[in-house]
N, C-alpha and C. Protein backbone atom coordinates (compact mmCIF):
# COMPACT_ATOMS: atom_id res chain seq x y z
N UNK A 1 -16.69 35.20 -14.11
CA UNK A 1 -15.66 34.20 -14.31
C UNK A 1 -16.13 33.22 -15.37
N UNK A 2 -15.07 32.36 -16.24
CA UNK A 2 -15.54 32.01 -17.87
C UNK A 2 -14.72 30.77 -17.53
N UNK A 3 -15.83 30.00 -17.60
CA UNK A 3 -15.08 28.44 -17.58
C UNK A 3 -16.00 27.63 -18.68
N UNK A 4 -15.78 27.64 -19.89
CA UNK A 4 -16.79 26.98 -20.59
C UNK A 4 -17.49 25.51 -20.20
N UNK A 5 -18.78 25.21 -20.00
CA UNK A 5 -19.35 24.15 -19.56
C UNK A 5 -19.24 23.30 -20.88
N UNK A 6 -18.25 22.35 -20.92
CA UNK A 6 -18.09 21.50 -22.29
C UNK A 6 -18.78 20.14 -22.03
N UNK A 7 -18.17 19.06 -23.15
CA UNK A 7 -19.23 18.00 -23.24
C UNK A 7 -19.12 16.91 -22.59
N UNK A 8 -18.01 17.01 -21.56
CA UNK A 8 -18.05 15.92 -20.62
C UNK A 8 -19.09 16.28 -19.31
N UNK A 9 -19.05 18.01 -18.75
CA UNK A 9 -19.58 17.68 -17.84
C UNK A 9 -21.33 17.85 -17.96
N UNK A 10 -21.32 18.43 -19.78
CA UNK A 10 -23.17 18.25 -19.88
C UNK A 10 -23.20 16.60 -19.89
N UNK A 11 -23.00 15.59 -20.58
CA UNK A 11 -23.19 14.44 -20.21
C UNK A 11 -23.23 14.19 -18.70
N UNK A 12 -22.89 14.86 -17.96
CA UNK A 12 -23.40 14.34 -16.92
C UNK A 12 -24.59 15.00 -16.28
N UNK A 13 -24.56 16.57 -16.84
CA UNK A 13 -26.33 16.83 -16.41
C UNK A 13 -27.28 16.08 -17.83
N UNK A 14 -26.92 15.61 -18.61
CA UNK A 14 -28.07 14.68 -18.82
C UNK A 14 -28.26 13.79 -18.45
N UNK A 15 -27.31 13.22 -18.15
CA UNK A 15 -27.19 11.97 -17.03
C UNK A 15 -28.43 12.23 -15.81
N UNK A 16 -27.93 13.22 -15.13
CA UNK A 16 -28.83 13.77 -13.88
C UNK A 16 -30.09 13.65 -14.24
N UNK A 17 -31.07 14.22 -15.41
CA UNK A 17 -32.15 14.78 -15.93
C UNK A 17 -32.85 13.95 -16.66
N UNK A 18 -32.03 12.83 -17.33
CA UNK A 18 -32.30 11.55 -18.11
C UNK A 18 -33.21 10.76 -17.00
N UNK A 19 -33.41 10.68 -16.02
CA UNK A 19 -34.17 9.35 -14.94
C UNK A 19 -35.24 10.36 -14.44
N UNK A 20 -34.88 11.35 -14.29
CA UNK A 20 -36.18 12.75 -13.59
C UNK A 20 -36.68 12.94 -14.49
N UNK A 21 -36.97 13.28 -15.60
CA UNK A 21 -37.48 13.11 -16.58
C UNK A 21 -38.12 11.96 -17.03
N UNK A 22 -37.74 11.09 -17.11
CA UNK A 22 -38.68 9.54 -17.58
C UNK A 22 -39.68 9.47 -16.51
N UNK A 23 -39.65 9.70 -14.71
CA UNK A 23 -40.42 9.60 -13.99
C UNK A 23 -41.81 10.14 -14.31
N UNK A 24 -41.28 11.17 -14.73
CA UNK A 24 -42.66 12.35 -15.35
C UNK A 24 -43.00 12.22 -16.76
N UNK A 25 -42.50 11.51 -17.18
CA UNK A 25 -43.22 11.34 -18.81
C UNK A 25 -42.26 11.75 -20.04
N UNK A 26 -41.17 12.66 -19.35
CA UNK A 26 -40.61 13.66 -20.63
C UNK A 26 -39.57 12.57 -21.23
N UNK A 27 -39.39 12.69 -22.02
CA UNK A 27 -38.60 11.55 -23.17
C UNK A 27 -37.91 12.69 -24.16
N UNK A 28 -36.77 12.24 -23.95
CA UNK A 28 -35.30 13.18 -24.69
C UNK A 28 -35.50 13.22 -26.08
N UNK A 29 -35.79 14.44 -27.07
CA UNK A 29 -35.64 14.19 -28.18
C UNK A 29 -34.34 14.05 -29.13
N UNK A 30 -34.16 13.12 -30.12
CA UNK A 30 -33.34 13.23 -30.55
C UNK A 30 -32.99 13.73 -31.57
N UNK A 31 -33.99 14.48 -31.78
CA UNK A 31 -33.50 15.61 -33.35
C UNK A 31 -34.77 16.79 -32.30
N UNK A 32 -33.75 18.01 -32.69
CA UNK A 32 -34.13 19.61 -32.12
C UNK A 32 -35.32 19.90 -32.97
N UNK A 33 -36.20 20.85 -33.10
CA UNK A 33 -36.93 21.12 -33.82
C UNK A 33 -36.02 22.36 -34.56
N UNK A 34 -36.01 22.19 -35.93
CA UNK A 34 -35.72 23.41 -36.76
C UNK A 34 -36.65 24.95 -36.38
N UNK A 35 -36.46 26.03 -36.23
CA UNK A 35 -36.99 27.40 -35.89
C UNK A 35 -36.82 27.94 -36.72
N UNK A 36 -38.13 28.32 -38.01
CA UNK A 36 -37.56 29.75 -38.63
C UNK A 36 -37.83 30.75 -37.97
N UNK A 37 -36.35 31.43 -38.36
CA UNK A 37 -36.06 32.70 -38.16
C UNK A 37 -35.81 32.70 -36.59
N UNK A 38 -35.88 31.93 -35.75
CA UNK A 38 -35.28 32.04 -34.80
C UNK A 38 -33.28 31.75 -34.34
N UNK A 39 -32.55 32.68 -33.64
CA UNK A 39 -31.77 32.21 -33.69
C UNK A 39 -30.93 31.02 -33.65
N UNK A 40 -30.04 30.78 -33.79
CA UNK A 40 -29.67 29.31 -33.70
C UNK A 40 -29.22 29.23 -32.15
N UNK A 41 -29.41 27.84 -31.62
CA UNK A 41 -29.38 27.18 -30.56
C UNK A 41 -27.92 26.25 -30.51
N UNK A 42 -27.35 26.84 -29.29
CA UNK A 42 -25.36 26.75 -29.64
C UNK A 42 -25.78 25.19 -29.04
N UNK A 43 -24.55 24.33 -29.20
CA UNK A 43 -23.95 23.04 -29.06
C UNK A 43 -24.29 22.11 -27.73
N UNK A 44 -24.89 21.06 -27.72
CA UNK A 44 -25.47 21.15 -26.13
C UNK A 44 -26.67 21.35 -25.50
N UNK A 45 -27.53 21.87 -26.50
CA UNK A 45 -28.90 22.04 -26.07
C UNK A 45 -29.14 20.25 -25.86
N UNK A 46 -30.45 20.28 -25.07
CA UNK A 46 -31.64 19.32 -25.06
C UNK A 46 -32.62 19.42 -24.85
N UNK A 47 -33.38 18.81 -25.23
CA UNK A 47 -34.99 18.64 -25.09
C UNK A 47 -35.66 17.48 -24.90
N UNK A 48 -36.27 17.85 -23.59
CA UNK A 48 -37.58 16.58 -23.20
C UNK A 48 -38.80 17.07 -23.33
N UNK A 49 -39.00 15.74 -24.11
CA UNK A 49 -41.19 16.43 -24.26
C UNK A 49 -42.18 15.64 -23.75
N UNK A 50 -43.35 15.76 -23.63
CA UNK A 50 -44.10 14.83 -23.46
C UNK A 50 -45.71 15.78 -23.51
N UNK A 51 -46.41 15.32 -23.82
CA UNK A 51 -47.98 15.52 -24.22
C UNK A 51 -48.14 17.33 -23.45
N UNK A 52 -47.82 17.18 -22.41
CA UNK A 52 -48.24 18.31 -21.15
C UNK A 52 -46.87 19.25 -21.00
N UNK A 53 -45.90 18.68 -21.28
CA UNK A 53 -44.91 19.96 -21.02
C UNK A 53 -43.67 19.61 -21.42
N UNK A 54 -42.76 20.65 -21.92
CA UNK A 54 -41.42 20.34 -22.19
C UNK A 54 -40.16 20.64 -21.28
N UNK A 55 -38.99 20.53 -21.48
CA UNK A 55 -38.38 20.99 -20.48
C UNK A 55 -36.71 21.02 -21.44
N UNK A 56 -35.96 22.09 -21.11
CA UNK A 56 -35.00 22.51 -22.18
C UNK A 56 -33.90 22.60 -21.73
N UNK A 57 -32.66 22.31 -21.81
CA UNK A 57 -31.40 22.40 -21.19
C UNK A 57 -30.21 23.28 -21.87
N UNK A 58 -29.95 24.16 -21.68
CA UNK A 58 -29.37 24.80 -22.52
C UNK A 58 -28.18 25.53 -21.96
N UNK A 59 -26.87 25.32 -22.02
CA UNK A 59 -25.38 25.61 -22.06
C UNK A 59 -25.27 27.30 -21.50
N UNK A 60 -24.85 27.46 -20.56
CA UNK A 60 -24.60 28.68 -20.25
C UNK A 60 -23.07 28.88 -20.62
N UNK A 61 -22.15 29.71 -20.88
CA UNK A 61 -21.23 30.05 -20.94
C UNK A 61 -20.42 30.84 -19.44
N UNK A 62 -20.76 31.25 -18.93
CA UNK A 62 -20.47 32.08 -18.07
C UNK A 62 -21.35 31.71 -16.53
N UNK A 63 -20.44 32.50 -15.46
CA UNK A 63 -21.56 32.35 -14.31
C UNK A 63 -22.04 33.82 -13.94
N UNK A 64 -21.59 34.65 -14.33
CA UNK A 64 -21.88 35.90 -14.12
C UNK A 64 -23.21 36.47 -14.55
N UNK A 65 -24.25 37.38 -13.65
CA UNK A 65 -25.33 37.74 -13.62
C UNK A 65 -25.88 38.39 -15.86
N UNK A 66 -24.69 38.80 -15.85
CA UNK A 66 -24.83 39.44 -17.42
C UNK A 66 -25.06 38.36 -18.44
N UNK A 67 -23.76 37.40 -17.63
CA UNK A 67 -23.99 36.36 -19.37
C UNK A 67 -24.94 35.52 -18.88
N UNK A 68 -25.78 35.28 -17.99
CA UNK A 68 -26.52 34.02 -17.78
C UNK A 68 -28.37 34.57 -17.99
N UNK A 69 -28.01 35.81 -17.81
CA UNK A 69 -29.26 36.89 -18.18
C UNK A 69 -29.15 36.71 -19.43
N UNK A 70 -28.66 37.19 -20.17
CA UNK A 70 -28.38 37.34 -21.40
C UNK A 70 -28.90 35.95 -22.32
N UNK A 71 -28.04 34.48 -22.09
CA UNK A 71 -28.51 33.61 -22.90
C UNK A 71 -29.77 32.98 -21.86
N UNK A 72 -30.16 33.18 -21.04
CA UNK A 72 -32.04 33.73 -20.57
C UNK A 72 -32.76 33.38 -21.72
N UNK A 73 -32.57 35.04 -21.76
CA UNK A 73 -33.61 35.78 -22.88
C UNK A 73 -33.20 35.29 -24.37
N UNK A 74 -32.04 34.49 -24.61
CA UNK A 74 -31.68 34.27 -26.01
C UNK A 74 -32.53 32.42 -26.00
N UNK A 75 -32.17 31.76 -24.59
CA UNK A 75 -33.14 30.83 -24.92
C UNK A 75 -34.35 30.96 -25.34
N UNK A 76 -34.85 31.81 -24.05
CA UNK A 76 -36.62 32.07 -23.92
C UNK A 76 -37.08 32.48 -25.03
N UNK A 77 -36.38 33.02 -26.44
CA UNK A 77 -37.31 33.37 -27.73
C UNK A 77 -36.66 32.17 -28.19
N UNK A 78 -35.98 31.23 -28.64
CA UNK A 78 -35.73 30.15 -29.12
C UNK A 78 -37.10 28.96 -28.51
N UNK A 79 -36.96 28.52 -26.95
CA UNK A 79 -37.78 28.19 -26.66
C UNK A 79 -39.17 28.11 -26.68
N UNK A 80 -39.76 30.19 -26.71
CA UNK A 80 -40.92 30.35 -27.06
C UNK A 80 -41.22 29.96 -28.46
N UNK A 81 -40.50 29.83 -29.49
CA UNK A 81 -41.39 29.20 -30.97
C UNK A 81 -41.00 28.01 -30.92
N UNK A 82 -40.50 26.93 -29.86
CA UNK A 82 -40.66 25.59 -29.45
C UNK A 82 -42.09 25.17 -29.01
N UNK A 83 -42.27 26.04 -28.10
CA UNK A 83 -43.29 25.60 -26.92
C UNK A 83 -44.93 26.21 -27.97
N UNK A 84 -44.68 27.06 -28.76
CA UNK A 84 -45.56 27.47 -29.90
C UNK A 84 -46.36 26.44 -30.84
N UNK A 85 -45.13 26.11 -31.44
CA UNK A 85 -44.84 25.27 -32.41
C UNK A 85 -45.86 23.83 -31.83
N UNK A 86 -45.38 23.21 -30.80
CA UNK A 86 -46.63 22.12 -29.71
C UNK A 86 -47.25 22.44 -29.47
N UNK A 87 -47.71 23.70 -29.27
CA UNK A 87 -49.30 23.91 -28.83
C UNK A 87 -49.96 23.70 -30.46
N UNK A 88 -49.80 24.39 -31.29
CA UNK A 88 -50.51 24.63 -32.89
C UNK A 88 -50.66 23.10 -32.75
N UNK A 89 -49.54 21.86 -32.85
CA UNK A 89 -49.83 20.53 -33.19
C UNK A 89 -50.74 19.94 -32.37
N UNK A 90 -50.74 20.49 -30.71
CA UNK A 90 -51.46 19.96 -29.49
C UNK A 90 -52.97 20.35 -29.71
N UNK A 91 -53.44 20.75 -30.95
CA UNK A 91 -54.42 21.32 -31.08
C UNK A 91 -55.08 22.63 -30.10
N UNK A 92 -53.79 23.53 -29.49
CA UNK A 92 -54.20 24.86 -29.03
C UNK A 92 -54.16 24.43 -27.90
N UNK A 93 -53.61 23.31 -27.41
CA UNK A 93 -53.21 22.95 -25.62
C UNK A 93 -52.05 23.18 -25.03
N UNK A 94 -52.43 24.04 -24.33
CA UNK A 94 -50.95 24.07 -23.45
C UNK A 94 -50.07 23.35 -23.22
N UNK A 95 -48.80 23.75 -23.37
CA UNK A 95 -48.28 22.65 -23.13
C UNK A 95 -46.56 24.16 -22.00
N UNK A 96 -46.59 23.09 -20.69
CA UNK A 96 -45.49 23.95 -19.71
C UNK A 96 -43.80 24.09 -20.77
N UNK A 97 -43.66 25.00 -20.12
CA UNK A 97 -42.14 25.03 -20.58
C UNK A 97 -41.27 25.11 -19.22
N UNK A 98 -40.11 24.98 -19.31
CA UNK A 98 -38.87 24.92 -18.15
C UNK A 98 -37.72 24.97 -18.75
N UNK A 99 -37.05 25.73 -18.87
CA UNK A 99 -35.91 26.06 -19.00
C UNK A 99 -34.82 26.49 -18.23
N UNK A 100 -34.04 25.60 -17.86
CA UNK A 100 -32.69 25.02 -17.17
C UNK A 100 -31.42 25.25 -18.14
N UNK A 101 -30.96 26.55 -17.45
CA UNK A 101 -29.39 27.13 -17.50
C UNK A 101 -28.35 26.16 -17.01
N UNK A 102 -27.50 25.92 -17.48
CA UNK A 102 -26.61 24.86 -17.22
C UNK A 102 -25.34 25.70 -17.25
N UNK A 103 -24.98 26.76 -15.82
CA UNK A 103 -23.54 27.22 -15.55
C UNK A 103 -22.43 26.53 -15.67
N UNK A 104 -21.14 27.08 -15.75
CA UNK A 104 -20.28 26.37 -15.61
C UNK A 104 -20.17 26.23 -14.67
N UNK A 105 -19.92 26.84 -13.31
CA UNK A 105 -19.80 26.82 -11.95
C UNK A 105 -21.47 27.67 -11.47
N UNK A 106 -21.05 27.42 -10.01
CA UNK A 106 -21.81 28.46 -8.92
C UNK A 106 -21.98 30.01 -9.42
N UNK A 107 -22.77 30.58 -9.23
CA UNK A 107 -22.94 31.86 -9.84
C UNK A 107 -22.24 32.45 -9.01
N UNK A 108 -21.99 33.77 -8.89
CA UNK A 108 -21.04 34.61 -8.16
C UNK A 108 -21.92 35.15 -7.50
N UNK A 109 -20.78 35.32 -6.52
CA UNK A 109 -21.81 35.99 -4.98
C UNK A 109 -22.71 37.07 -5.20
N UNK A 110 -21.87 37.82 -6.06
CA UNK A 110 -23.02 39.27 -5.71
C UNK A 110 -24.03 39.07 -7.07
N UNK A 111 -24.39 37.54 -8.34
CA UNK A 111 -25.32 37.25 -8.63
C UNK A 111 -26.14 36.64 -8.34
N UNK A 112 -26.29 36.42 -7.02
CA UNK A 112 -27.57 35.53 -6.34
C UNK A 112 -29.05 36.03 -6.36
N UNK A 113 -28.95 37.63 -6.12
CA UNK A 113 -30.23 37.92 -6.10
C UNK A 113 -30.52 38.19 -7.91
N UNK A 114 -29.92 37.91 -8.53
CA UNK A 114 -30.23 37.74 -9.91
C UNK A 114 -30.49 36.66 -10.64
N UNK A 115 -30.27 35.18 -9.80
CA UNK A 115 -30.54 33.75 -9.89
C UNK A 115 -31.52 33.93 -9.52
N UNK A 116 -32.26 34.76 -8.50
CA UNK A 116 -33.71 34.65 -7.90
C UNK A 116 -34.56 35.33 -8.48
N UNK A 117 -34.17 36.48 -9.17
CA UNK A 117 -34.71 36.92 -9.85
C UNK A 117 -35.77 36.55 -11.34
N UNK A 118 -34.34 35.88 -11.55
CA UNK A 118 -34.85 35.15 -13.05
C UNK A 118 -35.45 33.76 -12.75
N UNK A 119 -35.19 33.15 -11.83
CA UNK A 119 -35.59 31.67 -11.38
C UNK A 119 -37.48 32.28 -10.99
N UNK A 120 -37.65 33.43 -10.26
CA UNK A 120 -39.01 34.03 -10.06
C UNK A 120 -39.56 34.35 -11.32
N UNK A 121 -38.72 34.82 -12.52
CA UNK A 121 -40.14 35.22 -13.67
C UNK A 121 -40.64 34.00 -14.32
N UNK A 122 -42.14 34.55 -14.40
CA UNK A 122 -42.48 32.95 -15.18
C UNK A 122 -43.24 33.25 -16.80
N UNK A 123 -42.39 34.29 -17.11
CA UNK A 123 -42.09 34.69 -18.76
C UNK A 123 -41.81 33.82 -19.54
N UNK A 124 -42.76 33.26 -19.90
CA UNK A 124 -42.74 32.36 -21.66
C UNK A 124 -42.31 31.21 -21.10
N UNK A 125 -41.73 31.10 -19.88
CA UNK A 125 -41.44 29.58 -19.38
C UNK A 125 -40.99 29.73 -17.90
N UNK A 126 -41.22 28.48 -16.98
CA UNK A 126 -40.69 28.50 -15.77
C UNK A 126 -38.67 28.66 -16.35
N UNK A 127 -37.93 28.84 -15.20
CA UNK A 127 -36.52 29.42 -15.41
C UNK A 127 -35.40 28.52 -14.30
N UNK A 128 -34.70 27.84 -14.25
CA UNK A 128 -34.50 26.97 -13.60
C UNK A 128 -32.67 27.08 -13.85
N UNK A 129 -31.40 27.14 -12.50
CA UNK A 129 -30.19 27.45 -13.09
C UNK A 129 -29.41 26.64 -12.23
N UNK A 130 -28.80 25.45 -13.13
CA UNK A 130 -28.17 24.37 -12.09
C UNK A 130 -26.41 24.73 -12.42
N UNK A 131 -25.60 24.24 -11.31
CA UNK A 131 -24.09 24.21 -11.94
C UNK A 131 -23.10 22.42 -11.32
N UNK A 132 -21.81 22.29 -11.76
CA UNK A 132 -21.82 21.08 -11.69
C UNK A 132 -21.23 21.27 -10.11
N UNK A 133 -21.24 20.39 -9.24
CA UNK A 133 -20.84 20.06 -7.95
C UNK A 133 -19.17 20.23 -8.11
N UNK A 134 -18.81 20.67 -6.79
CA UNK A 134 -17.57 20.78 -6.60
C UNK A 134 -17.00 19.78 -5.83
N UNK A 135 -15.76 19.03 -5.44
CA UNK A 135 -14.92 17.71 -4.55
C UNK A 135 -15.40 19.03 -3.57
N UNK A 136 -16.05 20.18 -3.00
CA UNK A 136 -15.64 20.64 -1.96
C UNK A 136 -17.12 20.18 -1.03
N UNK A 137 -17.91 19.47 -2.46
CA UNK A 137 -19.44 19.40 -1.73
C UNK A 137 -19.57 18.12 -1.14
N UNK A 138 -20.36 17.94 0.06
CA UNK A 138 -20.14 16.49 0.49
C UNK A 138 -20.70 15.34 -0.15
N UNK A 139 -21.62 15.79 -1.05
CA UNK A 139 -22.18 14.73 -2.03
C UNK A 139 -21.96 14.97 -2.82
N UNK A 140 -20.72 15.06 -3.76
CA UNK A 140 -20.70 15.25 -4.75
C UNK A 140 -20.15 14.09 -5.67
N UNK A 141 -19.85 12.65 -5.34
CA UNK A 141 -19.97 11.70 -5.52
C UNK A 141 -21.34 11.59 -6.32
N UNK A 142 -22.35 11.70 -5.73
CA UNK A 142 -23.95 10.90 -6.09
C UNK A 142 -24.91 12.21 -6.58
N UNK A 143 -24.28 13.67 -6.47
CA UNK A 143 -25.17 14.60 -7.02
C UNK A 143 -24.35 14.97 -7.71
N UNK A 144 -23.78 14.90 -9.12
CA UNK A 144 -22.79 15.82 -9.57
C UNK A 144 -23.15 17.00 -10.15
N UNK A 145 -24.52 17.61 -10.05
CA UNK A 145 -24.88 18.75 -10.42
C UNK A 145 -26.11 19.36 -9.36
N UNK A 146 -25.57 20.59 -9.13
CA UNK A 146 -26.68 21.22 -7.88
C UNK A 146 -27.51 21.37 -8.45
N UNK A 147 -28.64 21.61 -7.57
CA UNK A 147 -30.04 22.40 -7.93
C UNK A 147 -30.62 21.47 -8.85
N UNK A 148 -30.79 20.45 -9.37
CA UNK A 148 -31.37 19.68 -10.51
C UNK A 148 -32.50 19.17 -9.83
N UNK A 149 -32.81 18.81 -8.70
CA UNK A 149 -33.97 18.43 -8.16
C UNK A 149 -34.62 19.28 -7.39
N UNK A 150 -34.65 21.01 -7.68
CA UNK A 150 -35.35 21.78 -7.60
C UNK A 150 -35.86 22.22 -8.92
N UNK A 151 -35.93 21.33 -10.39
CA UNK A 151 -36.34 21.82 -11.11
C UNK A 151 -37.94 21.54 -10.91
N UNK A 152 -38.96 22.21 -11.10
CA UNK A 152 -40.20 22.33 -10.76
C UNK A 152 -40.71 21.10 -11.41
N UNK A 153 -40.93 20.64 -12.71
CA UNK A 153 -41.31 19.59 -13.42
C UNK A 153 -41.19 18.17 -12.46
N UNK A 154 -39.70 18.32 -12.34
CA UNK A 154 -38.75 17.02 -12.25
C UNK A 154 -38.51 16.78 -10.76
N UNK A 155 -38.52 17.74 -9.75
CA UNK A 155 -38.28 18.01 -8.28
C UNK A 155 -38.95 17.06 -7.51
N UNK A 156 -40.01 16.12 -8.10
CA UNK A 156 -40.78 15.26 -7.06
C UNK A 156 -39.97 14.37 -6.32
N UNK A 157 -40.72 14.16 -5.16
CA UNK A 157 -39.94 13.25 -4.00
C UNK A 157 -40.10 11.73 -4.36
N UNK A 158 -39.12 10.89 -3.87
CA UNK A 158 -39.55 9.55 -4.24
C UNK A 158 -40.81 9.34 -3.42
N UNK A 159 -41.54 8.55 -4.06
CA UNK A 159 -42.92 8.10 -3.87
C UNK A 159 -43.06 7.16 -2.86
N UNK A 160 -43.48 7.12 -1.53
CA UNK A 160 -43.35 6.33 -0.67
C UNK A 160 -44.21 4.70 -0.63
N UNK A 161 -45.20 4.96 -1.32
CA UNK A 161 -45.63 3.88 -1.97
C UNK A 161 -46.12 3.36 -3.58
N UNK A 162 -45.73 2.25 -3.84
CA UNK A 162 -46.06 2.41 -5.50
C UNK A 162 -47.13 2.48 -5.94
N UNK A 163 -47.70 2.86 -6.93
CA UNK A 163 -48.80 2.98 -7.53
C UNK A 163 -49.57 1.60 -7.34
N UNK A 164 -51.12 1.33 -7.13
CA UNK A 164 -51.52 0.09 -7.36
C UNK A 164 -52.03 -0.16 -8.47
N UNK A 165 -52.87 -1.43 -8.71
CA UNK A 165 -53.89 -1.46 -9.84
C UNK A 165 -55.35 -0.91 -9.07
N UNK A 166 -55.46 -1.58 -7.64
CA UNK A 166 -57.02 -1.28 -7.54
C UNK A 166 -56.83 0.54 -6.13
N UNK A 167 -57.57 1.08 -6.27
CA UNK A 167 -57.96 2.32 -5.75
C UNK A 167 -58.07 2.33 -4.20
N UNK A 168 -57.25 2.91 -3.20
CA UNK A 168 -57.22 2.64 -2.11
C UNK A 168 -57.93 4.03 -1.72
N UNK A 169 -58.79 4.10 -0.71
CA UNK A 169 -59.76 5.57 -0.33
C UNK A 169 -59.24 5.83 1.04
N UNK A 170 -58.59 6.89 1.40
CA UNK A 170 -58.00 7.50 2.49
C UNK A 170 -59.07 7.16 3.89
N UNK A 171 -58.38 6.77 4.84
CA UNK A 171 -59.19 6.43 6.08
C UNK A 171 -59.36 8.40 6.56
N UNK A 172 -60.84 8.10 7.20
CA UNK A 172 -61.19 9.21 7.12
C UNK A 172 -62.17 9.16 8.48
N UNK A 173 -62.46 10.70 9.23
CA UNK A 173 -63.46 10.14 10.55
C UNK A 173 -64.80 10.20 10.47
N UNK A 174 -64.95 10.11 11.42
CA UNK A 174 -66.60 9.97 12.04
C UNK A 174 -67.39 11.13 10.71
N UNK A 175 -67.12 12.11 11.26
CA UNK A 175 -68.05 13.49 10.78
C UNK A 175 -67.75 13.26 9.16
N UNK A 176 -66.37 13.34 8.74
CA UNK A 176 -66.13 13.42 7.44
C UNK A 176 -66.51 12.39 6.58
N UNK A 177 -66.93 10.95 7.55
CA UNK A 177 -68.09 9.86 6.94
C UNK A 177 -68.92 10.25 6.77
N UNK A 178 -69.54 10.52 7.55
CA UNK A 178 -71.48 11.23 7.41
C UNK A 178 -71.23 12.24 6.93
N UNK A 179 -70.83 13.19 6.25
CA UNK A 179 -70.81 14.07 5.36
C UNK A 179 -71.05 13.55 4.03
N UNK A 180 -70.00 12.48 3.81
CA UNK A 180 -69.46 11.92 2.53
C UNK A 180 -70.96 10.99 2.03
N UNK A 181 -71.22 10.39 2.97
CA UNK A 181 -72.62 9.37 3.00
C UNK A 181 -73.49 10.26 2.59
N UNK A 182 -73.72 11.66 3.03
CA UNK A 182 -74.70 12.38 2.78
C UNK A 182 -75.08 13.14 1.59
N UNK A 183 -73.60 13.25 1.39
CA UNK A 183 -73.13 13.70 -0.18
C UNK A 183 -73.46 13.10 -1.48
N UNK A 184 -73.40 11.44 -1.11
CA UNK A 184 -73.08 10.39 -1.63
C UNK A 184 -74.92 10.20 -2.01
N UNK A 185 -76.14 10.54 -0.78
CA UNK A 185 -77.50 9.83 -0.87
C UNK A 185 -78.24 11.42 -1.44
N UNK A 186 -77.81 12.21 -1.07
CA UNK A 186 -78.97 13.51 -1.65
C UNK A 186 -78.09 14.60 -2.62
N UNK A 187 -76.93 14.03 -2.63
CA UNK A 187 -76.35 15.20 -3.74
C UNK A 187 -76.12 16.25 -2.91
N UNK A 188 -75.06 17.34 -4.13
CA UNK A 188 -74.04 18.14 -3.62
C UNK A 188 -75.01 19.57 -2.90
N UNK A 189 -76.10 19.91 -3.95
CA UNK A 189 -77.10 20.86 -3.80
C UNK A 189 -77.91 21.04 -2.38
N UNK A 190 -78.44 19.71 -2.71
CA UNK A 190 -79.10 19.72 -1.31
C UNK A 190 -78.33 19.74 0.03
N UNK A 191 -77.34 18.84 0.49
CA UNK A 191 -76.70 19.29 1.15
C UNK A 191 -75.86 20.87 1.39
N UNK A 192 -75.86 22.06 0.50
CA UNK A 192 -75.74 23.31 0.59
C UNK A 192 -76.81 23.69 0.94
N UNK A 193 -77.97 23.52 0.40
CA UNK A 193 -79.33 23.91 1.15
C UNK A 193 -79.59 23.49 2.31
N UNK A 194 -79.10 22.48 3.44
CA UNK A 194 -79.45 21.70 4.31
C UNK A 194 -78.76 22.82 4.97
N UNK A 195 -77.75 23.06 4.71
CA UNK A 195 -76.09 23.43 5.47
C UNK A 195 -76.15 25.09 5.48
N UNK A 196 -76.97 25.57 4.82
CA UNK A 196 -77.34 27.29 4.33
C UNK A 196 -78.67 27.43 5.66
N UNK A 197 -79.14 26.31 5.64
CA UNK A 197 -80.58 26.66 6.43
C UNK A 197 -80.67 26.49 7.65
N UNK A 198 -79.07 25.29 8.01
CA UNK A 198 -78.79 25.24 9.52
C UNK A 198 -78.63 26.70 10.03
């Protein structure tokens, strides 16, 4: 089924991806990187980067197992001389990729085990396939796009406490004190030798 995903409702998965993204570092670029010789990248793409990993949003046309396979593999070589391209500058450091299919709708029933499929390979980049919420979902007020906080990068839980300035050390017991103390006065070695000879 062919419902083109146009530019009102990607503004709202960037909307979605715009605050999950800043949490983790990735910052939206605003000019694409040019690819030679790679194909061109249709209307709607985005890209977040940051030092350690990127993450790519890219327009599906279709919900059906063929066309969403299909511009897959048409991202994933677009993407792969992205994610290339930052490592050569990163001085030969890795840097993650994620690439997030943006359906028009829900995939079709009998493509589910083909959402799992491709969401499982981790070929040239993790694979990630969100669509926009329906009035039939009960949150669809405050989530207007599924699956966006199962993207692996971006999926973290809110943080139950905030970060501090000074270093708080986990309360810990009896035994796992005197271990740590012991660790702490004769080193890692000797205690394997202590612990080998008991």
């Amino acid at each position: 089924m062919t419902k083109p995903t146009g530019g009102a409702e990607l503004a709202t998965a960037y909307a979605a991806l715009d605050p999950l993204c800043a949490k983790v570092g990735l910052v939206r670029a605003t000019l694409l990187p040019q690819i030679d010789g790679a194909a061109a990248a249709p209307d709607g793409i985005a890209l977040w980067s940051s030092p350690y990993a990127q993450l790519l949003l890219w327009p599906c046309s279709a919900n059906d197992a063929a066309t969403f396979e299909t511009a897959a593999h048409t991202a994933q070589r677009w993407f792969d001389e992205v994610l290339i391209a930052g490592e050569r500058q990163a001085g030969g450091r890795p840097i993650d990729g994620y690439l997030v299919l943006a359906l028009p709708m829900m995939p079709e029933e009998e493509a589910r085990e083909d959402v799992r499929r491709l969401e499982l390979s981790a070929q040239v980049c993790r694979k990630h396939l969100i669509w926009p919420s329906t009035p039939d979902d009960p949150d669809h007020a405050t989530v207007p796009w599924r699956r966006v906080a199962d993207i692996t990068v971006v999926g973290l839980p809110e943080a139950e406490l905030l970060p501090g300035a000074e270093l708080q050390w986990p309360a810990i017991d009896a035994e796992a004190k005197a271990l740590w103390e012991e660790l702490d006065a004769i080193g890692v070695s000797a205690v394997l030798l202590n612990d080998g000879a008991a």
